[in-house]
C-alpha atoms as a PDB file:
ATOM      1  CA  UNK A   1      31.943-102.536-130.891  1.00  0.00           C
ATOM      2  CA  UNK A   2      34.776-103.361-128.946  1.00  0.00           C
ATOM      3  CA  UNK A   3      35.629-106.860-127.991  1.00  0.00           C
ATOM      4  CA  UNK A   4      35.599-107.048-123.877  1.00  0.00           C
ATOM      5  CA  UNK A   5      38.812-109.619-122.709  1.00  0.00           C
ATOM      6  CA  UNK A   6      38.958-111.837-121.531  1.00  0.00           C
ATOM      7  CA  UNK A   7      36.007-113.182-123.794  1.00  0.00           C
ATOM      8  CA  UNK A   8      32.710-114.420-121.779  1.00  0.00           C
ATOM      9  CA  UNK A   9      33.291-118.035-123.011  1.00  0.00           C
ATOM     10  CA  UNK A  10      36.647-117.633-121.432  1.00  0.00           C
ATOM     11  CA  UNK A  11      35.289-116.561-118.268  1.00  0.00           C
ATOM     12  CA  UNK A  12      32.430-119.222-118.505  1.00  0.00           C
ATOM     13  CA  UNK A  13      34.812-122.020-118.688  1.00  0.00           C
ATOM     14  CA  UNK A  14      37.425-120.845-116.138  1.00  0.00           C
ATOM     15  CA  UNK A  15      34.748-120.767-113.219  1.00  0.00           C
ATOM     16  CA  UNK A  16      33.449-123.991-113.982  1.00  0.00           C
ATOM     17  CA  UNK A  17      36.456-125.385-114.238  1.00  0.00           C
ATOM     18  CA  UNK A  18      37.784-123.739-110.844  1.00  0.00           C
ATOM     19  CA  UNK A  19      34.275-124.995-109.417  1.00  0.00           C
ATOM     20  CA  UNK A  20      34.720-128.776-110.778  1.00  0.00           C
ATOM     21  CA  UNK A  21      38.069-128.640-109.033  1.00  0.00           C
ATOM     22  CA  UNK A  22      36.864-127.633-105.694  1.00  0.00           C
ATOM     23  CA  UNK A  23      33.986-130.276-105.891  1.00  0.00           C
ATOM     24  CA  UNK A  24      36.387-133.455-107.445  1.00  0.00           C
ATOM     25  CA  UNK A  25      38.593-132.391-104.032  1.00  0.00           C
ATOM     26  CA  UNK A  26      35.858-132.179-101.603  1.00  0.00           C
ATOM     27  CA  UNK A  27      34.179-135.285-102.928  1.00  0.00           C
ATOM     28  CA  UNK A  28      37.300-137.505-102.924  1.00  0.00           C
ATOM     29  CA  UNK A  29      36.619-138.490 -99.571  1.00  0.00           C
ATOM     30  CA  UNK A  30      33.507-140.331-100.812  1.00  0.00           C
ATOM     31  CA  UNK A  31      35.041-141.858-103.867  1.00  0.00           C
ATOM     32  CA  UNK A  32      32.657-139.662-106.657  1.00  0.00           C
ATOM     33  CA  UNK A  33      33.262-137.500-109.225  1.00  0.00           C
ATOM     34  CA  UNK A  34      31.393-134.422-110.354  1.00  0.00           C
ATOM     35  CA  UNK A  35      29.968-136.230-113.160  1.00  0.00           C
ATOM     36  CA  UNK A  36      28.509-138.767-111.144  1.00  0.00           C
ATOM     37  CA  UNK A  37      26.963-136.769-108.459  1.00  0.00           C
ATOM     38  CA  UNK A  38      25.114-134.961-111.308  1.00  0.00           C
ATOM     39  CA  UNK A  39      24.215-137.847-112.729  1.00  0.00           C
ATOM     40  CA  UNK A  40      23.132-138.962-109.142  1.00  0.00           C
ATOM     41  CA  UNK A  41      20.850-136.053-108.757  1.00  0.00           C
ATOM     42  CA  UNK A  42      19.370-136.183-112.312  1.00  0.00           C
ATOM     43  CA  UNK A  43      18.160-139.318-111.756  1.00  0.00           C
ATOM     44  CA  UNK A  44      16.725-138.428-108.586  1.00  0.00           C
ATOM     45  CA  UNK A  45      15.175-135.748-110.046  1.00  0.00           C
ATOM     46  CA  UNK A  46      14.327-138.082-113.536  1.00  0.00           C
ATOM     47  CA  UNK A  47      14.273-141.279-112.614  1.00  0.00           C
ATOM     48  CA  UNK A  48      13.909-143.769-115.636  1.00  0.00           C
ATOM     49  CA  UNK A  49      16.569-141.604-117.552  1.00  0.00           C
ATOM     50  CA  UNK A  50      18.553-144.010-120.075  1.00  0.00           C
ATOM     51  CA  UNK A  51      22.380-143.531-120.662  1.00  0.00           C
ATOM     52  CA  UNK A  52      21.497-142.269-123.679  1.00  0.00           C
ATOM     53  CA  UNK A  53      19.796-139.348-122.712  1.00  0.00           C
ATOM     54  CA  UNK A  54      22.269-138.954-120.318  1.00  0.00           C
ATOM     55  CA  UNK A  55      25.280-138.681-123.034  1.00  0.00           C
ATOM     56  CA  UNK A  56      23.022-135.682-124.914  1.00  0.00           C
ATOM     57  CA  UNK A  57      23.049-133.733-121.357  1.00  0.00           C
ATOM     58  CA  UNK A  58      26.416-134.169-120.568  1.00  0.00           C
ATOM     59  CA  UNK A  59      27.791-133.265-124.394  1.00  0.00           C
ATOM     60  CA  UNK A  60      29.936-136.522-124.412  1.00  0.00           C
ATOM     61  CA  UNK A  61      29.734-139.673-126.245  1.00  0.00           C
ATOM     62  CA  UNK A  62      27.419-142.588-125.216  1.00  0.00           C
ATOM     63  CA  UNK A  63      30.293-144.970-125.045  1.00  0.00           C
ATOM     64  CA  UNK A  64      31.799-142.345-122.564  1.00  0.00           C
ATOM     65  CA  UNK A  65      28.291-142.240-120.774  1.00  0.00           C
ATOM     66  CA  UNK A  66      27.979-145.949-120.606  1.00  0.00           C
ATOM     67  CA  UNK A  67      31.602-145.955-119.068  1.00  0.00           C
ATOM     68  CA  UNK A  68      30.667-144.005-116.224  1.00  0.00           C
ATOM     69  CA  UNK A  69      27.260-145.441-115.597  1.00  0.00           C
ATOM     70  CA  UNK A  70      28.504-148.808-115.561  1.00  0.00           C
ATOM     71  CA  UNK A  71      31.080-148.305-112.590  1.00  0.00           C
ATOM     72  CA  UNK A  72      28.120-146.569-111.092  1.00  0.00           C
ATOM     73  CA  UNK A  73      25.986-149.835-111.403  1.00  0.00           C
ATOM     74  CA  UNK A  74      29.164-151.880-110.069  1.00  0.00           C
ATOM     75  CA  UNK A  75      29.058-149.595-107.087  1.00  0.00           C
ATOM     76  CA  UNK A  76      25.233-150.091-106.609  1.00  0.00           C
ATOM     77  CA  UNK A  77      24.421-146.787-107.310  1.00  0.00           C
ATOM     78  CA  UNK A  78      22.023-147.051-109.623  1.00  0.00           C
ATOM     79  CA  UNK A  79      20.033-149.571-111.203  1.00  0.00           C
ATOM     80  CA  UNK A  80      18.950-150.360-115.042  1.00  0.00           C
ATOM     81  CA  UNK A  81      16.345-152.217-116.035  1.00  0.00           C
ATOM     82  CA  UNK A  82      14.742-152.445-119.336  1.00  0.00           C
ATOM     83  CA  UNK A  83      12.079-149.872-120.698  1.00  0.00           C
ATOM     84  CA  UNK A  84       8.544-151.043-120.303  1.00  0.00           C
ATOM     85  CA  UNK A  85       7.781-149.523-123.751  1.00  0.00           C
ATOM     86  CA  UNK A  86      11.362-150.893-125.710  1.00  0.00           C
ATOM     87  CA  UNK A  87      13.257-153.687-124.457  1.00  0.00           C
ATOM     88  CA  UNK A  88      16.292-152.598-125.792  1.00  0.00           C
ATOM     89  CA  UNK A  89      16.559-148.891-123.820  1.00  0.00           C
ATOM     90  CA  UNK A  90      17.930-149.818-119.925  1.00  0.00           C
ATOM     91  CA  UNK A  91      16.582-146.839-117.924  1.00  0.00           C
ATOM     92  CA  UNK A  92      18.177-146.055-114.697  1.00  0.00           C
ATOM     93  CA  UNK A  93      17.024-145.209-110.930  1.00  0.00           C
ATOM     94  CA  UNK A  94      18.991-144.190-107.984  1.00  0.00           C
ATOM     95  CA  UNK A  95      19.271-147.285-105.168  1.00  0.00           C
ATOM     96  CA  UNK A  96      19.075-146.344-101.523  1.00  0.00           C
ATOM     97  CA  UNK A  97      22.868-146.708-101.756  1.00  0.00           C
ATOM     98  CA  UNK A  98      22.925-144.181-104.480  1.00  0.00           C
ATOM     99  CA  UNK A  99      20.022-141.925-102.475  1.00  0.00           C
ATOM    100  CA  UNK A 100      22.364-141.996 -99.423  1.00  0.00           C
ATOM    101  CA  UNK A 101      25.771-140.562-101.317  1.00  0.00           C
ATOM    102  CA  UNK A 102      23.650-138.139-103.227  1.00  0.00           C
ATOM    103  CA  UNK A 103      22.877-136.480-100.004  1.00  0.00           C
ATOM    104  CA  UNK A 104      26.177-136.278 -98.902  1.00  0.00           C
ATOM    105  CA  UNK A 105      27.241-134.789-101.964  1.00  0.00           C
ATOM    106  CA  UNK A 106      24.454-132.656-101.835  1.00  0.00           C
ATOM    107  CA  UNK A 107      25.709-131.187 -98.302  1.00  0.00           C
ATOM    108  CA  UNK A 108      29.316-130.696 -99.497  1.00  0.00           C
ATOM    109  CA  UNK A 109      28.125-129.173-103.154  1.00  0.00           C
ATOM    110  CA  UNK A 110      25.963-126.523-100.937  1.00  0.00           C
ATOM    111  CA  UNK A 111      29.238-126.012 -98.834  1.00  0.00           C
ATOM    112  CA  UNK A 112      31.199-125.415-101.839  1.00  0.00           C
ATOM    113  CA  UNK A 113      28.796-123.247-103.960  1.00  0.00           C
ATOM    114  CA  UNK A 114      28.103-121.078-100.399  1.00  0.00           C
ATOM    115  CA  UNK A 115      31.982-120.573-100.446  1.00  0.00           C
ATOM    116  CA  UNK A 116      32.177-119.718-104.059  1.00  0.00           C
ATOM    117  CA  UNK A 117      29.096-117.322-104.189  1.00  0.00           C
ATOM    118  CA  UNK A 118      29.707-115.194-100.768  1.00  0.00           C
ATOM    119  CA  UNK A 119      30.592-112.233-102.264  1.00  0.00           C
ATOM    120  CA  UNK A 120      27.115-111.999-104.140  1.00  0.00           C
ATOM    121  CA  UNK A 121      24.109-110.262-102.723  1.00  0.00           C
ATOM    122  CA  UNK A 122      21.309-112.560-102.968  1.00  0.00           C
ATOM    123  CA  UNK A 123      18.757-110.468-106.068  1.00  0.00           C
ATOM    124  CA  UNK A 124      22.683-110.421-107.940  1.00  0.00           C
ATOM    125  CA  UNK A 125      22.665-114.095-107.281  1.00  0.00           C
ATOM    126  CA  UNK A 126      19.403-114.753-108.115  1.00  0.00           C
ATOM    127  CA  UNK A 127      19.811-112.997-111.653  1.00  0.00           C
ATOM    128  CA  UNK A 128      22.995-115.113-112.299  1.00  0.00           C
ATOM    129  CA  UNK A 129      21.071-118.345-111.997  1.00  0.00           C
ATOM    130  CA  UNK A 130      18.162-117.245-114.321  1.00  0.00           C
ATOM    131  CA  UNK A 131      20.570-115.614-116.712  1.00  0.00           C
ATOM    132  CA  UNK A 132      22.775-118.921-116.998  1.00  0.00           C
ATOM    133  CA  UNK A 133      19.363-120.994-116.985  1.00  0.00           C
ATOM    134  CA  UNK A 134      18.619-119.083-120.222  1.00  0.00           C
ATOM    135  CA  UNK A 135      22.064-119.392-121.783  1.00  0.00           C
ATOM    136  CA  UNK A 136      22.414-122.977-121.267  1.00  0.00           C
ATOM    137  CA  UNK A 137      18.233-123.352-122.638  1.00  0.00           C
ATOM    138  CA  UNK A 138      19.735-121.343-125.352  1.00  0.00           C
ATOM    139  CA  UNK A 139      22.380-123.259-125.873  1.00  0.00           C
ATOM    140  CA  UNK A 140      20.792-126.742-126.345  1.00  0.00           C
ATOM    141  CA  UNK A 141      17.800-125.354-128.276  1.00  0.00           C
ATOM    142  CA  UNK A 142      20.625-124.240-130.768  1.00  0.00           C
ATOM    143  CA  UNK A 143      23.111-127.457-130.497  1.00  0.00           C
ATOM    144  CA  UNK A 144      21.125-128.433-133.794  1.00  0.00           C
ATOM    145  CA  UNK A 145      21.360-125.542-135.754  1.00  0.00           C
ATOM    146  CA  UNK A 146      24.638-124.977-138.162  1.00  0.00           C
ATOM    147  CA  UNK A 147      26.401-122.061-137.001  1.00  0.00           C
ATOM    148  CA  UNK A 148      25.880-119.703-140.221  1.00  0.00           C
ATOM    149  CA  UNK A 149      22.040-120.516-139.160  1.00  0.00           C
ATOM    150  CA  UNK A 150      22.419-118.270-135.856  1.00  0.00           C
ATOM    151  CA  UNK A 151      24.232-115.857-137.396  1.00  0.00           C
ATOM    152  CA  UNK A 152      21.355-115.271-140.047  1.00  0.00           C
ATOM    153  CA  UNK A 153      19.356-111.738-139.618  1.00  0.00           C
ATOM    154  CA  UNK A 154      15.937-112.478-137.496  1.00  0.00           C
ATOM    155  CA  UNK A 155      17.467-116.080-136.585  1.00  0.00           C
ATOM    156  CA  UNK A 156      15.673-117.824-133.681  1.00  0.00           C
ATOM    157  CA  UNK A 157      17.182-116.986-130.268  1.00  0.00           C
ATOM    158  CA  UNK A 158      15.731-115.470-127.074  1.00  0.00           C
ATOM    159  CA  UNK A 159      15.814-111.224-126.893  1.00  0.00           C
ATOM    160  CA  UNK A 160      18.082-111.121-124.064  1.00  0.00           C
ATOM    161  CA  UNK A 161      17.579-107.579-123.504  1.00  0.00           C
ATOM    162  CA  UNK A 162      15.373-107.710-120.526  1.00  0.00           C
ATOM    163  CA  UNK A 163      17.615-110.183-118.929  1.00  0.00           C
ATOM    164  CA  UNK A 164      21.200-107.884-119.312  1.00  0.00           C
ATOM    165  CA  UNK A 165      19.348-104.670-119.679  1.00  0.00           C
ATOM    166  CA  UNK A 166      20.649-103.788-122.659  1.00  0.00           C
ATOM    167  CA  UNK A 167      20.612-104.377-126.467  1.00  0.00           C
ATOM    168  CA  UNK A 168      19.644-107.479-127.625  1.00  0.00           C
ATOM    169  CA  UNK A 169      22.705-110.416-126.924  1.00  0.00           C
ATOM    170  CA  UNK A 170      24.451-111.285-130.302  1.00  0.00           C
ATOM    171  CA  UNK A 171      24.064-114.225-131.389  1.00  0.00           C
ATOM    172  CA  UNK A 172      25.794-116.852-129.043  1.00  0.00           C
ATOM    173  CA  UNK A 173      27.783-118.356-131.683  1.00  0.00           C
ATOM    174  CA  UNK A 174      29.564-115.653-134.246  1.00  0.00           C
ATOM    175  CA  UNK A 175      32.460-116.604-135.056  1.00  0.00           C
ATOM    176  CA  UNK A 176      35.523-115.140-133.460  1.00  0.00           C
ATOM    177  CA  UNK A 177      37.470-113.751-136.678  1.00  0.00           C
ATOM    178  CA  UNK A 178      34.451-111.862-137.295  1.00  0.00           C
ATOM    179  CA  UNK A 179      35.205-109.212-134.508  1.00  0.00           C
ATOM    180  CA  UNK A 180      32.528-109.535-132.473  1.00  0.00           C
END
């Protein structure tokens, strides 16, 4: 089989990054970053998240995370206060002040992603957002598992055939020299 260029990842990373861009410019007015108005809306969504659990979603360190949620506190976006069931894990809710920019971001994000997604009929759009919903599911069930792992015959992994209409996906993480 034929490799397809540019690769999917390649793809995959050039929109979001193109998207990220358009959101860090229409949010500078308000003084947020991407990051933070996800992290806004997941603990709207999850309040009582730690920074922690925050690091694992975002893929970066928890210094990093800590970093970030700490200017948010200094802004009075969010609270910590200790866990009720460990003293030593601060969990974190959205104050009004955080409530309020959240849904300011939210009405420039929806301004944005209409922009960006136009040229999409709606059931096309609609099968891009459950298709990436089961990549990134995918992707986090596997963060664990060493890459020779999900290359193994019969290794754990979703038949995505249904989704693309077509064979079953390779597995996400073969390694490029292999040629495919």
């Amino acid at each position: 089989m034929s490799r397809l260029r540019p690769g999917t990842i390649y793809l995959l990373h050039q929109t979001s990054q193109a998207l990220r861009s358009r959101l860090e410019h229409a949010f500078r007015g308000l003084g947020v970053t991407g990051i933070q108005y996800t992290i806004l809306g997941l603990l709207d969504a999850h309040a009582g998240l730690s920074s922690a659990e925050l690091s694992r979603r975002f893929f970066v360190t928890p210094q990093t995370m800590n970093q970030i949620v700490a200017g948010m506190t200094q802004r009075g976006l969010i609270a910590r206060a200790a866990s009720a069931s460990n003293k030593r894990i601060l969990e974190m809710t959205l104050t009004p002040a955080g409530r309020d920019l959240l849904a300011r971001c939210e009405i420039i994000a929806d301004e944005v992603e209409a922009e960006a997604l136009c040229l999409l009929p709606e059931p096309q759009l609609t099968q891009m957002r459950a298709t990436l919903r089961l990549l990134l599911q995918q992707l986090r069930h596997s963060a664990q598992a060493p890459v020779e792992e999900l290359r193994a015959p019969g290794a754990p992994g979703q038949d995505l055939s249904a989704t693309f209409g077509a064979a079953p996906a390779r597995p996400l993480a073969r390694a490029r020299r292999t040629g495919g």
